[in-house]
PDB file of N, CA and C in Angstrom:
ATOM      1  N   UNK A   1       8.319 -27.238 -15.129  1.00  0.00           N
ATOM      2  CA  UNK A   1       7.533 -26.587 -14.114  1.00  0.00           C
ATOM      3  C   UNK A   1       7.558 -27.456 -12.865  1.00  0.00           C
ATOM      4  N   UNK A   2       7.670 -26.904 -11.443  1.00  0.00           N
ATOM      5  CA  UNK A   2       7.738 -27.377 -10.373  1.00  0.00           C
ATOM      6  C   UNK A   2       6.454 -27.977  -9.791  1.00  0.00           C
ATOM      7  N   UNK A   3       6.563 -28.573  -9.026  1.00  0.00           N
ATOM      8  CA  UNK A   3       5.288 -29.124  -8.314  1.00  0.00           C
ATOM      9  C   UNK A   3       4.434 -27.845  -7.026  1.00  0.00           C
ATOM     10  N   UNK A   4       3.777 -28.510  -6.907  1.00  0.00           N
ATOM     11  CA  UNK A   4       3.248 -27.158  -5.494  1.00  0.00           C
ATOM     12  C   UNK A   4       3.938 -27.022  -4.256  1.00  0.00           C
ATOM     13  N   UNK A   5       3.952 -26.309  -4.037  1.00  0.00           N
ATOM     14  CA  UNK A   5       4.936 -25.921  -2.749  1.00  0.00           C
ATOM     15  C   UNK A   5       3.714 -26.793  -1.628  1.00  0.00           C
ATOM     16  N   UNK A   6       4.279 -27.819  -0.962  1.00  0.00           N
ATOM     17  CA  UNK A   6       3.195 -28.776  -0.004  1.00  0.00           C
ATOM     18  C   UNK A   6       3.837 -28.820   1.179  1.00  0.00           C
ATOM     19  N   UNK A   7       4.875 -27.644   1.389  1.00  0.00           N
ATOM     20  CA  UNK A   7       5.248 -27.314   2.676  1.00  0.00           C
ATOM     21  C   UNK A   7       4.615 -25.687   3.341  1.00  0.00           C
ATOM     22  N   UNK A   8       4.184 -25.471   2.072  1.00  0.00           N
ATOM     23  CA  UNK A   8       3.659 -23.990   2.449  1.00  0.00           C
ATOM     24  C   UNK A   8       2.168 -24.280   3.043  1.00  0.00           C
ATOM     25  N   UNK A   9       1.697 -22.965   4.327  1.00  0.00           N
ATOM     26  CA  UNK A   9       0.430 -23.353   4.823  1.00  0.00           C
ATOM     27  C   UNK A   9      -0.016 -21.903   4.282  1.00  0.00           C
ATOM     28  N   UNK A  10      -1.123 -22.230   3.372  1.00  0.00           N
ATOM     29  CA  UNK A  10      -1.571 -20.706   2.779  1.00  0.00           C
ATOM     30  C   UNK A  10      -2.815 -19.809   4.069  1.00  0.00           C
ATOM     31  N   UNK A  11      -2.309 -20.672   4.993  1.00  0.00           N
ATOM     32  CA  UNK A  11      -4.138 -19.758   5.949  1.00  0.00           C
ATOM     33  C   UNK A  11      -2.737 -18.592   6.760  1.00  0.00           C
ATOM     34  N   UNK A  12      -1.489 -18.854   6.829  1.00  0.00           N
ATOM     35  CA  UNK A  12      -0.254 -18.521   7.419  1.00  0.00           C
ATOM     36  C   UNK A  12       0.460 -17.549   6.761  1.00  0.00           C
ATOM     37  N   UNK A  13      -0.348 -16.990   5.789  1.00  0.00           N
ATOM     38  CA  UNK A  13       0.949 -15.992   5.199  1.00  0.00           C
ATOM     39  C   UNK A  13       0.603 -14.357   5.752  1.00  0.00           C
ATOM     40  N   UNK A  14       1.653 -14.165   6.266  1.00  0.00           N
ATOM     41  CA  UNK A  14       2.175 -12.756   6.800  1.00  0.00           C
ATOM     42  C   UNK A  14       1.839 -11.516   6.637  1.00  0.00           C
ATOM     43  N   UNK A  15       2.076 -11.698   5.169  1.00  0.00           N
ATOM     44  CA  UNK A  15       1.565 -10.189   4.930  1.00  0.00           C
ATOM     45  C   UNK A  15      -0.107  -9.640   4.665  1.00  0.00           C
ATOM     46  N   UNK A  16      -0.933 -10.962   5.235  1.00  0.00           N
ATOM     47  CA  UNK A  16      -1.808 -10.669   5.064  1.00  0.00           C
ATOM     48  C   UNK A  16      -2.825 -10.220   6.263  1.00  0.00           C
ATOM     49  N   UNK A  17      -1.682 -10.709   7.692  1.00  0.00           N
ATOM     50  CA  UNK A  17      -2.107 -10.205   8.900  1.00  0.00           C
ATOM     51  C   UNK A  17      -2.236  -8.920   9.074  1.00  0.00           C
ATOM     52  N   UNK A  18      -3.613  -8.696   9.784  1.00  0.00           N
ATOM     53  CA  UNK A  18      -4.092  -7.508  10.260  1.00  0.00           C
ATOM     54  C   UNK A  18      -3.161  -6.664  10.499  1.00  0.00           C
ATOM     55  N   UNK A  19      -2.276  -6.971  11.168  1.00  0.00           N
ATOM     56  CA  UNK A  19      -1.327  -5.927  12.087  1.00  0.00           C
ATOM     57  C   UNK A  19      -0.548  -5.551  11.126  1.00  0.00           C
ATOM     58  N   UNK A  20       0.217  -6.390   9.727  1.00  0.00           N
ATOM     59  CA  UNK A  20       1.165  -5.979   8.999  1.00  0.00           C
ATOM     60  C   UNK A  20       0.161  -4.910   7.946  1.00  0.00           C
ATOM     61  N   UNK A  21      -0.866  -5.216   8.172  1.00  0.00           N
ATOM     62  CA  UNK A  21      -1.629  -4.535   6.568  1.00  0.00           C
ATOM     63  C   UNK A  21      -1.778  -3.085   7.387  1.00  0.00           C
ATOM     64  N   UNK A  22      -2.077  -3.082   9.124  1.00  0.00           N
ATOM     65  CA  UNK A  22      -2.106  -1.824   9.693  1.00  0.00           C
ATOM     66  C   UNK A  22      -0.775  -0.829   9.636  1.00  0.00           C
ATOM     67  N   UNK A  23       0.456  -1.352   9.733  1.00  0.00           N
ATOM     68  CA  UNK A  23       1.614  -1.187   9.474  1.00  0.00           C
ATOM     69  C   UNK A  23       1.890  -0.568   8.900  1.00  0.00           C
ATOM     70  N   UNK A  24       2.169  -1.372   7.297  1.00  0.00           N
ATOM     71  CA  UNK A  24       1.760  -0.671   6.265  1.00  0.00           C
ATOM     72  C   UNK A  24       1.283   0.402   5.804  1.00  0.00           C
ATOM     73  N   UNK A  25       0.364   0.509   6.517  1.00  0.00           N
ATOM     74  CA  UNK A  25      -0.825   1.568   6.083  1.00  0.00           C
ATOM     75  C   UNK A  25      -0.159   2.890   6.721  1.00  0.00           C
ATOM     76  N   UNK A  26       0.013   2.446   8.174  1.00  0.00           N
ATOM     77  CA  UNK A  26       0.509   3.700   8.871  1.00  0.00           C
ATOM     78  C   UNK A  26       1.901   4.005   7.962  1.00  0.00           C
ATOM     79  N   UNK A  27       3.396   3.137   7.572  1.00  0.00           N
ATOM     80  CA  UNK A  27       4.100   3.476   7.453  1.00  0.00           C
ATOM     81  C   UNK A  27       4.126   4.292   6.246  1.00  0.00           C
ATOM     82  N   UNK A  28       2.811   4.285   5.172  1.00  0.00           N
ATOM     83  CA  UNK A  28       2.569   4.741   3.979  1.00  0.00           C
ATOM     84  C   UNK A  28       2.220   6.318   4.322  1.00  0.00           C
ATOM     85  N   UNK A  29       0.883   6.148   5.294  1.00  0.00           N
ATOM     86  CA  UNK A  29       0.646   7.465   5.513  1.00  0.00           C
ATOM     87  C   UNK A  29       1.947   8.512   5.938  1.00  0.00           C
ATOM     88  N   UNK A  30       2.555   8.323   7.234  1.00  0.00           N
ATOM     89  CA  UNK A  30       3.507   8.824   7.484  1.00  0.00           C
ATOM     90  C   UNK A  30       4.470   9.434   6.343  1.00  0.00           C
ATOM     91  N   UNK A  31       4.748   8.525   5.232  1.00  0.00           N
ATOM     92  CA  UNK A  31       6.012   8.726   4.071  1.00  0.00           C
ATOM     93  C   UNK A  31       5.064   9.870   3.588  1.00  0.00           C
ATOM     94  N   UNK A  32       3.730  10.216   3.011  1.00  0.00           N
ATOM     95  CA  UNK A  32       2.830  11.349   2.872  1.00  0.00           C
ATOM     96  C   UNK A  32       3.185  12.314   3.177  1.00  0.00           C
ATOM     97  N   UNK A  33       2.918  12.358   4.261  1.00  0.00           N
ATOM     98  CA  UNK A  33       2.933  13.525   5.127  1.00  0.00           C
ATOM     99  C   UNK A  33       4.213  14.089   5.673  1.00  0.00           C
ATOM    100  N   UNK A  34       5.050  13.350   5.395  1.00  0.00           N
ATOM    101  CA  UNK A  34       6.548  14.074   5.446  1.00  0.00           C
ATOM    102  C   UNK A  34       7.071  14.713   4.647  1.00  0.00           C
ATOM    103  N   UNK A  35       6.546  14.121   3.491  1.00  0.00           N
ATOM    104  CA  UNK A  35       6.930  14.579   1.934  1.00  0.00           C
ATOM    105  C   UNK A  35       7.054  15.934   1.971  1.00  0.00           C
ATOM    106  N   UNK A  36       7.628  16.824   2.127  1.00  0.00           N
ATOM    107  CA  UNK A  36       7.612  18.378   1.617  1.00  0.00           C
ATOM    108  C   UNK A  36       7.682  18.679   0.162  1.00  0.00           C
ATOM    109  N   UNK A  37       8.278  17.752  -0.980  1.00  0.00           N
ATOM    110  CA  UNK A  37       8.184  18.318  -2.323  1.00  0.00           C
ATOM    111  C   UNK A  37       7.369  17.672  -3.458  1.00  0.00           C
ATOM    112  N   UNK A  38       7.278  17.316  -4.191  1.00  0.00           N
ATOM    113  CA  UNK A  38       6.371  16.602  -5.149  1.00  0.00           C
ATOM    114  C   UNK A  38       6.885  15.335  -5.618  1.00  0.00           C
ATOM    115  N   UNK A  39       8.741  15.842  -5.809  1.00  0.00           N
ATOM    116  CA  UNK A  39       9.628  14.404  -6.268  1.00  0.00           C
ATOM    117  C   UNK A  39       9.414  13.893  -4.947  1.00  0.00           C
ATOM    118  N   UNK A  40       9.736  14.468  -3.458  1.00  0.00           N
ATOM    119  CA  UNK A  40       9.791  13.472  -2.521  1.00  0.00           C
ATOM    120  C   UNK A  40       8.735  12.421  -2.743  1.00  0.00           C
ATOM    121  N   UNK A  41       7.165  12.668  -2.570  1.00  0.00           N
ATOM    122  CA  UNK A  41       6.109  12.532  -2.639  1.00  0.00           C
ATOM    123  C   UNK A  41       6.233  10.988  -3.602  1.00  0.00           C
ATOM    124  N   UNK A  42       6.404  11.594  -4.528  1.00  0.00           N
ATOM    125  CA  UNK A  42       6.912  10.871  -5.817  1.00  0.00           C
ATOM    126  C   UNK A  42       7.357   9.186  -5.336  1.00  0.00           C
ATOM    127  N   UNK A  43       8.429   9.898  -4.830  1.00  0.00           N
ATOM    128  CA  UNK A  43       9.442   8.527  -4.635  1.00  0.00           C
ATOM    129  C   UNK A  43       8.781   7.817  -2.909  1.00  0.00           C
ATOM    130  N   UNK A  44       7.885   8.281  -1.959  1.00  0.00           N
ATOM    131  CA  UNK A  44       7.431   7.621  -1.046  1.00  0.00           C
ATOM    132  C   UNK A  44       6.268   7.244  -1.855  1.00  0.00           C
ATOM    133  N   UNK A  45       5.264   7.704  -2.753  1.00  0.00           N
ATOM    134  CA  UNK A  45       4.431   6.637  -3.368  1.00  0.00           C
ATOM    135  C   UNK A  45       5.116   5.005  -4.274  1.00  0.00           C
ATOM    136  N   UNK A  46       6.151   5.438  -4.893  1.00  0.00           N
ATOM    137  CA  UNK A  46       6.762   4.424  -5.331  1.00  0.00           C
ATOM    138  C   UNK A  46       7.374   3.205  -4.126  1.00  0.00           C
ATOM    139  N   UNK A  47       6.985   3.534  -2.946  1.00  0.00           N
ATOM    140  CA  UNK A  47       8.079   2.668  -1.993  1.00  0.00           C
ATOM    141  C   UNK A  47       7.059   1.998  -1.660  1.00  0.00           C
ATOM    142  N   UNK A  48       5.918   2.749  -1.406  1.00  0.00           N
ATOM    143  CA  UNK A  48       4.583   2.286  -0.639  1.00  0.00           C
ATOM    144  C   UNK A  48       2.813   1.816  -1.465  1.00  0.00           C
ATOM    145  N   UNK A  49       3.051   2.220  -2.693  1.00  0.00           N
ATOM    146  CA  UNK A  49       2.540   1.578  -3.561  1.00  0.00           C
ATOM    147  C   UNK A  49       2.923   1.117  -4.933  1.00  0.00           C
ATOM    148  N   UNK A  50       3.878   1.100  -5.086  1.00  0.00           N
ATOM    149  CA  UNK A  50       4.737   0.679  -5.954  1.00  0.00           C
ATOM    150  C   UNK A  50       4.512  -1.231  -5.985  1.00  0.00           C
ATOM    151  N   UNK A  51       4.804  -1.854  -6.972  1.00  0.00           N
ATOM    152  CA  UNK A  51       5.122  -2.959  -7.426  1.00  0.00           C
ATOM    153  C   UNK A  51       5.350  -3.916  -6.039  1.00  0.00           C
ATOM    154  N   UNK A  52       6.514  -3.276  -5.592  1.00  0.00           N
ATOM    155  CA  UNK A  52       7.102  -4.099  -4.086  1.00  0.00           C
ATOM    156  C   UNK A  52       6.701  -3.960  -3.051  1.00  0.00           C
ATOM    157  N   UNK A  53       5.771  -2.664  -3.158  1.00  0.00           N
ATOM    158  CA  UNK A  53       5.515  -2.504  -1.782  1.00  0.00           C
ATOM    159  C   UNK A  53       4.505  -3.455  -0.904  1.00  0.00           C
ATOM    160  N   UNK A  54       4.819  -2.973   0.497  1.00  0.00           N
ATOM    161  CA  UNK A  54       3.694  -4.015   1.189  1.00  0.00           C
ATOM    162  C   UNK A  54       2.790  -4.177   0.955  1.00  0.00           C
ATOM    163  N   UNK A  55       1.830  -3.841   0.261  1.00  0.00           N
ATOM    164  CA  UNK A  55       0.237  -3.627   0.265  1.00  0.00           C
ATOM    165  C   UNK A  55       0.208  -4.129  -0.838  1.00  0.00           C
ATOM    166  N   UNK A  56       1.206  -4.514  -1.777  1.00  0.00           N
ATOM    167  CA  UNK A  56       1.189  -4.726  -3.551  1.00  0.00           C
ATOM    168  C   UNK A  56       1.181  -6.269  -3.251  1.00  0.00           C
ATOM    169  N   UNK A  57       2.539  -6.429  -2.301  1.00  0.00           N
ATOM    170  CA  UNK A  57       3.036  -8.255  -1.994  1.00  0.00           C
ATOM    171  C   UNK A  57       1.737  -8.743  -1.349  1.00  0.00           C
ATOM    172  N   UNK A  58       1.299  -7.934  -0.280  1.00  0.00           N
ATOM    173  CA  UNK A  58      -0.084  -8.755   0.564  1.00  0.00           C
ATOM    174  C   UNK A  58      -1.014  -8.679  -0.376  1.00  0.00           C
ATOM    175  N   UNK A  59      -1.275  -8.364  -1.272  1.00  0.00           N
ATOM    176  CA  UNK A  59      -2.335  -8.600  -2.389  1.00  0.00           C
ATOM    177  C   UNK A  59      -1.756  -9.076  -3.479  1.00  0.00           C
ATOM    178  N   UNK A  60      -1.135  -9.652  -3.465  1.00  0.00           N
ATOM    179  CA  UNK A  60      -0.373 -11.194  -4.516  1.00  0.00           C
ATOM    180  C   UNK A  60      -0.862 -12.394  -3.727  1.00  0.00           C
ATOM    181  N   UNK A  61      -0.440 -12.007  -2.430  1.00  0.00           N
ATOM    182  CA  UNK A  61      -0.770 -13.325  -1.385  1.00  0.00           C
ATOM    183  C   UNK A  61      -2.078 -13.883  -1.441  1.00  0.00           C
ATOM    184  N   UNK A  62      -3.025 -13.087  -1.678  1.00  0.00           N
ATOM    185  CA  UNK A  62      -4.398 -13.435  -1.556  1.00  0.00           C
ATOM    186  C   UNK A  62      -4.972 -14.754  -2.210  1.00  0.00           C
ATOM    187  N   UNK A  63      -4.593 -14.951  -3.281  1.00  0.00           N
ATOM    188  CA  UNK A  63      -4.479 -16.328  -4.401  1.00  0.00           C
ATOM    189  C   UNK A  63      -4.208 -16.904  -3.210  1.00  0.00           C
ATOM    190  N   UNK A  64      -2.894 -16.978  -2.350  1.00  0.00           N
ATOM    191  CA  UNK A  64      -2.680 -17.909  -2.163  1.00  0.00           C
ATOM    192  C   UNK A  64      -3.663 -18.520  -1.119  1.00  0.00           C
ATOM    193  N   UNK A  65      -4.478 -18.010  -0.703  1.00  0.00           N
ATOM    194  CA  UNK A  65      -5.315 -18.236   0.615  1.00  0.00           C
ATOM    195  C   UNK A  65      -6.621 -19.262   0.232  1.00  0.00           C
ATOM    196  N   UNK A  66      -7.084 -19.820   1.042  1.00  0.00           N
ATOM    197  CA  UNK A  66      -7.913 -20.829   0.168  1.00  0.00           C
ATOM    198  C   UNK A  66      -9.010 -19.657  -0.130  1.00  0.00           C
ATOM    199  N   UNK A  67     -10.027 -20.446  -0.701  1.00  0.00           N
ATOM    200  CA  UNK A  67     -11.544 -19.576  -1.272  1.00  0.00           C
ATOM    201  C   UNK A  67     -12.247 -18.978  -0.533  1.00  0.00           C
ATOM    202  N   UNK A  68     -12.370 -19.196   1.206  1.00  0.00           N
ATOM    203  CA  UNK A  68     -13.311 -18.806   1.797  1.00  0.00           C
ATOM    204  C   UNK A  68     -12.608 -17.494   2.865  1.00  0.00           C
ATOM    205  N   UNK A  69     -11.290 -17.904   2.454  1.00  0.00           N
ATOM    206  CA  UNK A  69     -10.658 -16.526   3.073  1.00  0.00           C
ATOM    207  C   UNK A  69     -10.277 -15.316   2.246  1.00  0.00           C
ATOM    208  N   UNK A  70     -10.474 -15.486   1.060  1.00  0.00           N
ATOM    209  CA  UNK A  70      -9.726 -14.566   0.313  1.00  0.00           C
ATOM    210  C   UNK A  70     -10.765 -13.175   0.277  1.00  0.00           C
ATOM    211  N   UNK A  71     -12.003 -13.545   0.093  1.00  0.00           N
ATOM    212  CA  UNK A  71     -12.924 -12.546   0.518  1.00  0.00           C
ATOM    213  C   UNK A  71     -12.454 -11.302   1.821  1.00  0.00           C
ATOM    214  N   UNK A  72     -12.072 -11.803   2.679  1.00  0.00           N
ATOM    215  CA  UNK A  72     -11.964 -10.910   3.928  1.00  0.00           C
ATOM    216  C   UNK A  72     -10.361 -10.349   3.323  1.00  0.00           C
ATOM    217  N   UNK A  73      -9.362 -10.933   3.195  1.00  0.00           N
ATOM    218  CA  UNK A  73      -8.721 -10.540   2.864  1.00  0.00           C
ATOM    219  C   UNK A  73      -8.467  -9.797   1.761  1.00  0.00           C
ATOM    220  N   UNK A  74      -9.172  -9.940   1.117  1.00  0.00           N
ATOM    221  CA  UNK A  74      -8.912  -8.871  -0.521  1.00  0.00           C
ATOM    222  C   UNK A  74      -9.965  -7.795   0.070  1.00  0.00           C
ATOM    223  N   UNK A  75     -11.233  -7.698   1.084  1.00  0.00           N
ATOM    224  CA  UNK A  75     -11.536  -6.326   1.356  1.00  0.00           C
ATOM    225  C   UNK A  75     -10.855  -5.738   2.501  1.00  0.00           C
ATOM    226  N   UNK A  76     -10.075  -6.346   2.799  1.00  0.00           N
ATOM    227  CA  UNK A  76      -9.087  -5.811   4.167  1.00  0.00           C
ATOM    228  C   UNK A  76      -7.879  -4.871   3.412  1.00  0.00           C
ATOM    229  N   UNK A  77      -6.964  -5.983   2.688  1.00  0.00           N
ATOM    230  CA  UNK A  77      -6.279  -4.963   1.472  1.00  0.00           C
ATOM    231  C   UNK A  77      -6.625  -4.138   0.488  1.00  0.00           C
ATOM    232  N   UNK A  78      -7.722  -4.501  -0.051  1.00  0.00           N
ATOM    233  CA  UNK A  78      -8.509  -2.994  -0.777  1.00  0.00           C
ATOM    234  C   UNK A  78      -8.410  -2.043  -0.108  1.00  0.00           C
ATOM    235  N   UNK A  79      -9.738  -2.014   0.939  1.00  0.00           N
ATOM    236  CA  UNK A  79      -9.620  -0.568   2.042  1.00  0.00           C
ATOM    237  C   UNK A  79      -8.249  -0.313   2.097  1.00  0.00           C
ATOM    238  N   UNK A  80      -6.967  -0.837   2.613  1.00  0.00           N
ATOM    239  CA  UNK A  80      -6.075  -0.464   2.873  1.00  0.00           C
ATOM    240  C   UNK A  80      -5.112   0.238   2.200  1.00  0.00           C
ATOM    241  N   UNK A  81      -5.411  -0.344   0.603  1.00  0.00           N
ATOM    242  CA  UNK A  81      -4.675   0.347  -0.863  1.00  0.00           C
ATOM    243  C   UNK A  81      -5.722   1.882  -0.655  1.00  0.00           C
ATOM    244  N   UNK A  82      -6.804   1.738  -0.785  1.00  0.00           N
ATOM    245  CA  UNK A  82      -7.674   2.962  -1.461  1.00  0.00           C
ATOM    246  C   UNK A  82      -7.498   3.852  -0.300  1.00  0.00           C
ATOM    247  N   UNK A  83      -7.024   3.496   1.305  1.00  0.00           N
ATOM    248  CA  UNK A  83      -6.957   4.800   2.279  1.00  0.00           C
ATOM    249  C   UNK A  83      -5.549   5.371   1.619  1.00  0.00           C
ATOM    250  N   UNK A  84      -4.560   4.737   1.658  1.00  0.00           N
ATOM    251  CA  UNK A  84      -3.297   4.872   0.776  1.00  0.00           C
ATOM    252  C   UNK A  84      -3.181   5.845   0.033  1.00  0.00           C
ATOM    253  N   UNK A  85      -4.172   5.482  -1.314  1.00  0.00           N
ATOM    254  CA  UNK A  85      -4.117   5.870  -2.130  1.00  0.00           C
ATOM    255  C   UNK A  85      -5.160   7.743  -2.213  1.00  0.00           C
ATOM    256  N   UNK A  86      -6.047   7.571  -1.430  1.00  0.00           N
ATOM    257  CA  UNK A  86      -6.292   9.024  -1.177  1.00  0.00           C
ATOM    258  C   UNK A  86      -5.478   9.750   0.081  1.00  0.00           C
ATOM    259  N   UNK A  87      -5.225   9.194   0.677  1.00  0.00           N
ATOM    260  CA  UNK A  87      -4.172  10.467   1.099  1.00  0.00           C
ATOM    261  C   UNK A  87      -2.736  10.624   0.194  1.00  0.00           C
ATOM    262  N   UNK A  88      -2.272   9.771  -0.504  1.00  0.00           N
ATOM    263  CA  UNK A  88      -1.140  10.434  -1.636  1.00  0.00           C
ATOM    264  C   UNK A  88      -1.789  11.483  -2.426  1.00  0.00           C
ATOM    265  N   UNK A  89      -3.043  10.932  -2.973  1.00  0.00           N
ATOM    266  CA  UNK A  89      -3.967  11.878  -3.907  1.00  0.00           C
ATOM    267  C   UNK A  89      -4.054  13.060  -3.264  1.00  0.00           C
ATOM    268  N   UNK A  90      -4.450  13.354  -1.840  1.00  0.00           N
ATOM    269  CA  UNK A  90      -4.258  15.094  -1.164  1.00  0.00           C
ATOM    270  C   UNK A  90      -3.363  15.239  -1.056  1.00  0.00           C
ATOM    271  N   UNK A  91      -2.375  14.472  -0.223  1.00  0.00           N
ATOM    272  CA  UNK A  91      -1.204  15.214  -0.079  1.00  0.00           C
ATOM    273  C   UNK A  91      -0.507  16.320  -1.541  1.00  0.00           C
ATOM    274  N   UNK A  92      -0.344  15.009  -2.587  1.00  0.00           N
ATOM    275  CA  UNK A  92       0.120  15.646  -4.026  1.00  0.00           C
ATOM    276  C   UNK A  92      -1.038  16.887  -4.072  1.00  0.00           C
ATOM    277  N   UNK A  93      -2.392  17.170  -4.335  1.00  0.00           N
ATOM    278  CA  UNK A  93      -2.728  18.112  -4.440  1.00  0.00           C
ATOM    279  C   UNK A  93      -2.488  19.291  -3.459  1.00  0.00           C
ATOM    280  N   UNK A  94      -2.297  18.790  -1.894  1.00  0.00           N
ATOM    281  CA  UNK A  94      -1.829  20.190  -1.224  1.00  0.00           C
ATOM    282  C   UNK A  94      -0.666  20.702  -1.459  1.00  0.00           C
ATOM    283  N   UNK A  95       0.620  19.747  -2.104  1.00  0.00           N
ATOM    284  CA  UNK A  95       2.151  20.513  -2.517  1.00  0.00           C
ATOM    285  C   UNK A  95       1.805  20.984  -3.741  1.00  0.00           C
ATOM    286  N   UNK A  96       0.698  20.399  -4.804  1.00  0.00           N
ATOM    287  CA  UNK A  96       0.593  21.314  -6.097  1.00  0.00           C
ATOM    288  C   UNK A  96      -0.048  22.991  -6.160  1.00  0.00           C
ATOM    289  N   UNK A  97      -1.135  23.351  -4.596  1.00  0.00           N
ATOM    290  CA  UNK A  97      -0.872  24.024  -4.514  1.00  0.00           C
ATOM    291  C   UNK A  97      -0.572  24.936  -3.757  1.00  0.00           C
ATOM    292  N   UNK A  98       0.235  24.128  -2.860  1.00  0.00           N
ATOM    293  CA  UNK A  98       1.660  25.008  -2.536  1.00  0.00           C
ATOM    294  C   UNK A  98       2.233  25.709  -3.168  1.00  0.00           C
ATOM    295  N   UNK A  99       2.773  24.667  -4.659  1.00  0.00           N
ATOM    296  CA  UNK A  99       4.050  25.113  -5.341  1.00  0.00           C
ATOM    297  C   UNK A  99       3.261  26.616  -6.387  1.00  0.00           C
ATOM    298  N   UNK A 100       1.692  26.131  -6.259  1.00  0.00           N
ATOM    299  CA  UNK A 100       1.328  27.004  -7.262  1.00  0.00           C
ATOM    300  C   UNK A 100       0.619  28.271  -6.440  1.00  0.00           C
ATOM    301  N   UNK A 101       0.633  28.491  -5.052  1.00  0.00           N
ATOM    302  CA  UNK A 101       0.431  29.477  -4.535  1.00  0.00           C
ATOM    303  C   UNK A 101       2.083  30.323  -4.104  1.00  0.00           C
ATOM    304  N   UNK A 102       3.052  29.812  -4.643  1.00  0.00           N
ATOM    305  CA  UNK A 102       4.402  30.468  -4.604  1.00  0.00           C
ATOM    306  C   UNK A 102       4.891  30.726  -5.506  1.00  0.00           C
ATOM    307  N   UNK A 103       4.220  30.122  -6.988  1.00  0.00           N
ATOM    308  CA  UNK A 103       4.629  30.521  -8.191  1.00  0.00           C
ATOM    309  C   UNK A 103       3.698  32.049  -8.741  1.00  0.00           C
ATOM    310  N   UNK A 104       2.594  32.425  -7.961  1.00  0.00           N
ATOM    311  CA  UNK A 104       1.492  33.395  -8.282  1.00  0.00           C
ATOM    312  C   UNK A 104       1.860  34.354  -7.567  1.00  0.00           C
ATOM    313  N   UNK A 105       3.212  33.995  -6.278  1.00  0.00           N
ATOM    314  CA  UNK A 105       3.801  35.521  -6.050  1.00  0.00           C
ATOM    315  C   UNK A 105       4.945  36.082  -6.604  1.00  0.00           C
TER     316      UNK A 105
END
């Protein structure tokens, strides 16, 4: 096992800036709302809350921040997952029924 990274400055990491977590957020919503089908939908939730996505990595980062910052930052990325995460939640329900106000004609 390696030693600590003692070149890294944890008050400095990126993805935890305001502007990238706003980013994010917008570039998530947007993939939403473009979505016209359910797989699309599908595969822009996987990009944008998925494992890799931005909002997943900036909330890995949070550890890394000392103790008195991680507070602001883990409710900065919360809000930012849970706006995320309810507009995928409507969107998917307005194409379900879409698909199911075209399957009833």
């Amino acid at each position: 096992m390696s030693g600590p990274n003692t070149n890294f400055d944890p008050v400095e990491v990126a993805a935890l800036e305001p502007a990238a977590i706003e980013s994010a957020v917008a570039d998530a919503l947007a993939a939403a709302e473009a979505a016209t089908t359910l797989t699309e939908l599908k595969a822009a939730r996987s990009a944008h809350q998925g494992d890799r996505s931005p909002l997943a990595l900036a909330n890995r980062e949070i550890s890394a921040l000392p103790p008195s910052a991680r507070a602001e930052a883990g409710k900065r990325v919360g809000q930012a997952r849970g706006q995320v995460s309810q507009a995928y939640a409507a969107r998917q329900a307005a194409l379900r029924a879409a698909v199911a106000s075209y399957d009833a004609t």
